[in-house]
C-alpha atoms as a PDB file:
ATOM      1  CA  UNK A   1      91.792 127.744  91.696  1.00  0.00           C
ATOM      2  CA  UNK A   2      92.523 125.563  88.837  1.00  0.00           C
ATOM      3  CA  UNK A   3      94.750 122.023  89.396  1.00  0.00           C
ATOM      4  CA  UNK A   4      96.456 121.415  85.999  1.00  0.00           C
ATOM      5  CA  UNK A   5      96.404 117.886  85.779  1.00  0.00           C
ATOM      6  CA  UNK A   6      99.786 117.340  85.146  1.00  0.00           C
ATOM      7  CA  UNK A   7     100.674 118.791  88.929  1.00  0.00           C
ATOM      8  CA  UNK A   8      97.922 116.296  90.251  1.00  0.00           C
ATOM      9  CA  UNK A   9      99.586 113.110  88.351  1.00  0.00           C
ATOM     10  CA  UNK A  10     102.169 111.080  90.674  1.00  0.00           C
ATOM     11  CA  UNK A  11     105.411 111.041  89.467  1.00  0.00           C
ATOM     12  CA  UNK A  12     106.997 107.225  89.800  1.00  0.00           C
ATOM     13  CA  UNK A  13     109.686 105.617  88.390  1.00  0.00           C
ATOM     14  CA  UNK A  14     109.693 102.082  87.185  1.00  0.00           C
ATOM     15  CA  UNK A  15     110.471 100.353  90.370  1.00  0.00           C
ATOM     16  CA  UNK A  16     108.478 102.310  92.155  1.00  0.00           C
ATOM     17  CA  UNK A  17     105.289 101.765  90.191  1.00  0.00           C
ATOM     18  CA  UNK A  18     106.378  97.573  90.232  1.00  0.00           C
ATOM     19  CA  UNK A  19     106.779  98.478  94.504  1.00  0.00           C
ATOM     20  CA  UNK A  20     103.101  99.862  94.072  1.00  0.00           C
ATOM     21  CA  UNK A  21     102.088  96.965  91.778  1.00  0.00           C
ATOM     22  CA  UNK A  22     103.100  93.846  94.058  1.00  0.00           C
ATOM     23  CA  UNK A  23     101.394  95.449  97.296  1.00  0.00           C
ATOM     24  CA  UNK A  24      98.171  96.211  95.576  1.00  0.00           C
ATOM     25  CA  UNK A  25      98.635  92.219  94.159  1.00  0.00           C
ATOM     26  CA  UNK A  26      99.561  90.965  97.469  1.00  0.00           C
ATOM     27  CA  UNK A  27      96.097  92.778  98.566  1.00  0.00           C
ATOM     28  CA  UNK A  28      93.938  91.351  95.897  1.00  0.00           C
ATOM     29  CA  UNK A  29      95.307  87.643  96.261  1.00  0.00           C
ATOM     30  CA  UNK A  30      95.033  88.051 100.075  1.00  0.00           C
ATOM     31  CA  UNK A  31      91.047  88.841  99.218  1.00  0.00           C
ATOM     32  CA  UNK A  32      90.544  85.770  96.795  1.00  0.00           C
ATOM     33  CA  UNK A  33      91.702  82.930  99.118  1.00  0.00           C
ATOM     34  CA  UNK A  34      95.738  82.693  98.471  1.00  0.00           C
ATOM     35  CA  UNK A  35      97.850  82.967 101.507  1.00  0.00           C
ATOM     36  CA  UNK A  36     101.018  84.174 100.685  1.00  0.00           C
ATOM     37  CA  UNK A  37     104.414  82.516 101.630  1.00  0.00           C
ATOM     38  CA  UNK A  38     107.164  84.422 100.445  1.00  0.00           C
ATOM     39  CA  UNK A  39     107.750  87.335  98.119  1.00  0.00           C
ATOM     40  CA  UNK A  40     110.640  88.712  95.339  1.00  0.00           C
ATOM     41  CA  UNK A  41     112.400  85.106  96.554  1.00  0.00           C
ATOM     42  CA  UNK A  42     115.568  85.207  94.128  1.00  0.00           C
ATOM     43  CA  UNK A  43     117.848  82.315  93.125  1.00  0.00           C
ATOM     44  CA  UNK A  44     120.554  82.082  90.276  1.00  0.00           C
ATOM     45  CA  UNK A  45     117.662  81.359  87.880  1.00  0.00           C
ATOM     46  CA  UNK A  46     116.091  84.262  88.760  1.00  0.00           C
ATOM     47  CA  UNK A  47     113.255  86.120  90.894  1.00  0.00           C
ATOM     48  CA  UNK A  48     109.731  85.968  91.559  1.00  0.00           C
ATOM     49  CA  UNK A  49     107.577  88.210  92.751  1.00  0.00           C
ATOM     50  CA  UNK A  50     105.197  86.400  95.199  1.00  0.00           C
ATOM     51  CA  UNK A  51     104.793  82.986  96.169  1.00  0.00           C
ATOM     52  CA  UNK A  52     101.202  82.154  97.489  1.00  0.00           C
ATOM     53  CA  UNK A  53      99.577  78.850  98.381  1.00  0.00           C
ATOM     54  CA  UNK A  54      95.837  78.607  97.291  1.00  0.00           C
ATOM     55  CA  UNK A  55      94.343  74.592  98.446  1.00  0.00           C
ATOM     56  CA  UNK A  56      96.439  72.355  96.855  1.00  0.00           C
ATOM     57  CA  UNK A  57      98.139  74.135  95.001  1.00  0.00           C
ATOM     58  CA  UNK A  58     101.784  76.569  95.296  1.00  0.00           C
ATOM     59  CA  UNK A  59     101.568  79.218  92.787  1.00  0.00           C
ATOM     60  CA  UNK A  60     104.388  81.508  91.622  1.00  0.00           C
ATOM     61  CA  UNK A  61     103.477  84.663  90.672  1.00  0.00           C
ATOM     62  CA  UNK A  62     104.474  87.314  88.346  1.00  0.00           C
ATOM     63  CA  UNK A  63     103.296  91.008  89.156  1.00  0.00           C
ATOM     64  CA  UNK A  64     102.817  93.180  85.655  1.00  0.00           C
ATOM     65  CA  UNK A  65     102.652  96.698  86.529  1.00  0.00           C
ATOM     66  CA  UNK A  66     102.203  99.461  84.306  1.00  0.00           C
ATOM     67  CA  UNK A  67     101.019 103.126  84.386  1.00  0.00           C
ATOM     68  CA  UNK A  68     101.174 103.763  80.549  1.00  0.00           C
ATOM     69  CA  UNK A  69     100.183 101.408  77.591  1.00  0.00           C
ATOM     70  CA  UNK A  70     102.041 103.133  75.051  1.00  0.00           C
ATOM     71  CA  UNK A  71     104.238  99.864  74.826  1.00  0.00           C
ATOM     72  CA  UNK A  72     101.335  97.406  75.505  1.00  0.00           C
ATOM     73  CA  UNK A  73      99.444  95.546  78.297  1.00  0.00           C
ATOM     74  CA  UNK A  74     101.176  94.575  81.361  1.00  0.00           C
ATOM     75  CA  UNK A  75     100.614  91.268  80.393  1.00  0.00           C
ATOM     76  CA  UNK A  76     101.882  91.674  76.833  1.00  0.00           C
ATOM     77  CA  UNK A  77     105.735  92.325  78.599  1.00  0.00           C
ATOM     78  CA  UNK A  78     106.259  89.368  79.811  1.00  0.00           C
ATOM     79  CA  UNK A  79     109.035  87.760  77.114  1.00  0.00           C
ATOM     80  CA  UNK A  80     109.620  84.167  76.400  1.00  0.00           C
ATOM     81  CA  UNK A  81     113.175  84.281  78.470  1.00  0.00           C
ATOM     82  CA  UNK A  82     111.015  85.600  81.348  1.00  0.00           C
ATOM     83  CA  UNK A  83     109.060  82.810  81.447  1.00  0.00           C
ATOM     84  CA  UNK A  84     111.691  80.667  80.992  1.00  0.00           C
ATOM     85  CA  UNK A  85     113.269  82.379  84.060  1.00  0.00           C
ATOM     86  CA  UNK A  86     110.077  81.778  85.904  1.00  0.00           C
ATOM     87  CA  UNK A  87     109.636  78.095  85.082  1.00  0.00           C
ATOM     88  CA  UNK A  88     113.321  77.298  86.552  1.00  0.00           C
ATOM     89  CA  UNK A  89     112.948  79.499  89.799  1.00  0.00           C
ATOM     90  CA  UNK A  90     109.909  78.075  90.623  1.00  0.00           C
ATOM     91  CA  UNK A  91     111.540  74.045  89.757  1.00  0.00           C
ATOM     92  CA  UNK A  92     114.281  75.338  92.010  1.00  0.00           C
ATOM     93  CA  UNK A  93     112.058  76.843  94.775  1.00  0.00           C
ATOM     94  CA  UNK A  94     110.607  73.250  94.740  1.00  0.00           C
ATOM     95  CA  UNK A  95     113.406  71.272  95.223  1.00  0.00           C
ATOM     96  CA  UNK A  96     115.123  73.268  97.707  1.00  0.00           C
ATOM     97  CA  UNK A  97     112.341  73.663  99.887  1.00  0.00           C
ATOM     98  CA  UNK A  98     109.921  71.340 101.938  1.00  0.00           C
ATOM     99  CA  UNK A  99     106.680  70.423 103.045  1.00  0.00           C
ATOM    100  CA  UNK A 100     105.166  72.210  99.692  1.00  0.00           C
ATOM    101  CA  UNK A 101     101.853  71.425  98.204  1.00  0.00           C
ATOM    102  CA  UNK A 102     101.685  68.743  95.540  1.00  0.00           C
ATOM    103  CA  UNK A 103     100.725  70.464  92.956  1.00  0.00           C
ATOM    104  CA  UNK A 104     102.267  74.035  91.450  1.00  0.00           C
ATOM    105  CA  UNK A 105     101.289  76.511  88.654  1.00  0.00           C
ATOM    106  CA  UNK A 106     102.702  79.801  87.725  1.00  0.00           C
ATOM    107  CA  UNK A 107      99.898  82.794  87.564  1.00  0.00           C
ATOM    108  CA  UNK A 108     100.156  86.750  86.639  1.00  0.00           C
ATOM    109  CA  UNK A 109      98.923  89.235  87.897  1.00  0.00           C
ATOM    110  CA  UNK A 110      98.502  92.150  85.510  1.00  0.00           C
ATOM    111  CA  UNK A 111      97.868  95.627  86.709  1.00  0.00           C
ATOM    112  CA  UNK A 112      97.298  99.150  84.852  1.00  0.00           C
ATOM    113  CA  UNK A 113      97.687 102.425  87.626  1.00  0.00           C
ATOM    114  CA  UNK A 114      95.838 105.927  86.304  1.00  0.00           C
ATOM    115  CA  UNK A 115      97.724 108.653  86.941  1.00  0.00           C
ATOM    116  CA  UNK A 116      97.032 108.866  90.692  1.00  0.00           C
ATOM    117  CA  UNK A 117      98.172 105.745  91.342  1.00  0.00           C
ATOM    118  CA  UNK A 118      95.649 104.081  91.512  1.00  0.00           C
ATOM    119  CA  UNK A 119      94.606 100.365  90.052  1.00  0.00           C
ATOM    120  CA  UNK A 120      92.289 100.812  87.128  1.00  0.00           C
ATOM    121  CA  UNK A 121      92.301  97.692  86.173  1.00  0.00           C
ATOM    122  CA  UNK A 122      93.548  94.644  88.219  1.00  0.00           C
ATOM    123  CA  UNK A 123      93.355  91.008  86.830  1.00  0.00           C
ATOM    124  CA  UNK A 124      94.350  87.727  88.111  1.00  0.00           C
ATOM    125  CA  UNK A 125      95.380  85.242  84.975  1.00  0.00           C
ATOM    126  CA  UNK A 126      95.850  81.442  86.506  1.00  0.00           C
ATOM    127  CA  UNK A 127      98.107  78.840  84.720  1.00  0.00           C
ATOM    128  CA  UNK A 128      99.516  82.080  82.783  1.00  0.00           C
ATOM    129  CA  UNK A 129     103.106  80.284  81.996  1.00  0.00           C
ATOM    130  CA  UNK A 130     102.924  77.008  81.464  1.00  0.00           C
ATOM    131  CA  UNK A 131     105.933  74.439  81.617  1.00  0.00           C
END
């Protein structure tokens, strides 16, 4: 018996696939050393997706996710408002919080699913947004 392989591709919507995309990130930052504090922590500025320690340094982190690259990369989506959004969440996740590392950084991680579901390609870019 034949499987077309439409039947055998996973049918996700867009949060769902983002869902997908911070778990598998969590996974893979959990592997290389960070030790996550907090995730999707949202303020009036806005959200982000994980917050991690790694040494010295707190690191706010923005999860790309995409199953398609008809529009581009995952890391190609992330707009100049976005990271304008992400620079003043993390400044006010900093001042309303405590006992933080001294220094802080803002990283992405950018992540392409086949159509199973499954990461194809998952990359880590430090110092991604810069202040």
């Amino acid at each position: 018996m034949r499987v077309k392989e439409e039947e055998s591709q996973i049918d996700m919507n867009r949060q769902e696939v983002g869902k997908l995309g911070e778990q598998l990130a969590r996974k893979f930052l959990k592997k290389r050393g960070y030790r996550v504090r907090e995730t999707n922590f949202h303020c009036r500025e806005g959200e982000v997706d994980i917050i991690a320690q790694q040494g010295d340094y707190l690191v706010f982190i923005e999860v790309r996710t995409k199953s398609s690259l008809d529009f581009g990369s995952p890391e190609e989506s992330i707009t100049r408002n976005k990271k304008e959004k992400l620079i003043a969440t993390a400044l006010t996740y900093i001042n309303t919080h405590s006992k933080l590392p001294p220094l802080w950084r803002i990283d992405v991680v950018a992540l392409e699913l086949d159509n199973k579901g499954k990461a194809k390609r998952i990359e880590l870019i430090e110092n991604a947004i810069e202040q």
